[in-house]
Protein backbone atom coordinates (compact mmCIF):
# COMPACT_ATOMS: atom_id res chain seq x y z
CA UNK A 1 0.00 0.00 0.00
CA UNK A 2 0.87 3.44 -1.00
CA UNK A 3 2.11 6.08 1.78
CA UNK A 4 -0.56 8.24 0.05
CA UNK A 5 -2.94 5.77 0.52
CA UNK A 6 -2.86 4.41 3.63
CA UNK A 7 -2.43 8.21 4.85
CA UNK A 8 -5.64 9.06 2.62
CA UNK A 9 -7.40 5.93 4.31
CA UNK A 10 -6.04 7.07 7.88
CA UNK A 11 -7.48 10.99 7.08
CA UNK A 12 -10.66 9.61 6.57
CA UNK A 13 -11.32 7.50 9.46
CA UNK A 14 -10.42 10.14 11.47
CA UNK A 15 -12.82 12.91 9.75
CA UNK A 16 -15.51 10.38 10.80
CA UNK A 17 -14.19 9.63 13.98
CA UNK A 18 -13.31 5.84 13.75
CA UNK A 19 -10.14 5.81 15.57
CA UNK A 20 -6.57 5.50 14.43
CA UNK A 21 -5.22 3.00 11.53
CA UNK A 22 -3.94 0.19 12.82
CA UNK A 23 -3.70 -2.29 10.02
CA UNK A 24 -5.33 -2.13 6.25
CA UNK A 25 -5.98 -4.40 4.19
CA UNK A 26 -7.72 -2.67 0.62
CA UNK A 27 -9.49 -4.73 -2.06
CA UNK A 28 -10.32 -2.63 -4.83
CA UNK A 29 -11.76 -3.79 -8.36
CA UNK A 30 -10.01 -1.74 -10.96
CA UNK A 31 -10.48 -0.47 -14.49
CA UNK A 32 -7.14 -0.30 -16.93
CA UNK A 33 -7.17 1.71 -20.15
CA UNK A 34 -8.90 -1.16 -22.23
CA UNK A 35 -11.67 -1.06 -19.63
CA UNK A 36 -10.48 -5.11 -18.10
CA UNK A 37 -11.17 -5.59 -14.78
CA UNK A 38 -9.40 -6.85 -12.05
CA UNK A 39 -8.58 -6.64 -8.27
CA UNK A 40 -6.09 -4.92 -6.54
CA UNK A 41 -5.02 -6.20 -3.02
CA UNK A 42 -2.92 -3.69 -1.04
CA UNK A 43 -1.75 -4.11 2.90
CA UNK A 44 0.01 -1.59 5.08
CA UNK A 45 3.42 -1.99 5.87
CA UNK A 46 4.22 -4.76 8.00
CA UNK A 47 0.85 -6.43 7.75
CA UNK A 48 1.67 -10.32 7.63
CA UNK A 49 -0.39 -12.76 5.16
CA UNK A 50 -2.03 -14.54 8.09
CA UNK A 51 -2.91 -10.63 9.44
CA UNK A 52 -4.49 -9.67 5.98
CA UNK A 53 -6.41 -12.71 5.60
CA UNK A 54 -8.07 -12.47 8.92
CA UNK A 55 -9.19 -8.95 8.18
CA UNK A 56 -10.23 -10.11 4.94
CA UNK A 57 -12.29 -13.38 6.04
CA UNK A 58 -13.97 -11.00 8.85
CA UNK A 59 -15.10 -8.48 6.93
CA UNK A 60 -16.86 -10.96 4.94
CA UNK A 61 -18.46 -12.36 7.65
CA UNK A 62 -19.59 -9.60 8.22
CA UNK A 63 -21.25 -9.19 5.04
CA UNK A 64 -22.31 -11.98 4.76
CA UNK A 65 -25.30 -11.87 7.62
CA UNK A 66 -26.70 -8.44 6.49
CA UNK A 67 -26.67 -9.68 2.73
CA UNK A 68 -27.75 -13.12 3.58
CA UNK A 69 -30.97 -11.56 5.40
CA UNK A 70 -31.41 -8.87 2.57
CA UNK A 71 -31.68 -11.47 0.05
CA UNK A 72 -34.12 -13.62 2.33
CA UNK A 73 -36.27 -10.45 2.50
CA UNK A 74 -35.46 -10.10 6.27
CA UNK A 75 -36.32 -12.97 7.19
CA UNK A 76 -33.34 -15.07 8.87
């Protein structure tokens, strides 16, 4: 991850008062010139694998419920 990035990513949390960056992990589907998509996977600096997957693998489970009981039209 960028310096600009992670310090862009750190602004914002703080202009909405979420505390301060600890670790990042940023998944980010991207657009090149020929309009192909893929993802781009950036940590902060020091993050280890086994740190960015947990981060990743919790924030989908955390998806998961809310989208889960949108789809069953509340429901679950």
């Amino acid at each position: 991850m960028s310096n600009s990035l992670e310090d862009a990513l750190a602004s914002v949390l703080a202009e909405h008062e979420r505390g301060l960056l600890a670790r990042a992990v940023v998944v980010a589907e991207v657009l090149d010139k020929e309009d192909e998509r893929s993802l781009s996977i950036s940590t902060a600096p020091g993050v280890m694998e086994w740190d960015a997957l947990g981060l990743c693998r919790y924030g989908v489970l955390s998806a998961e419920g809310p989208a889960a009981a949108n789809f069953a039209g509340g429901d679950m």
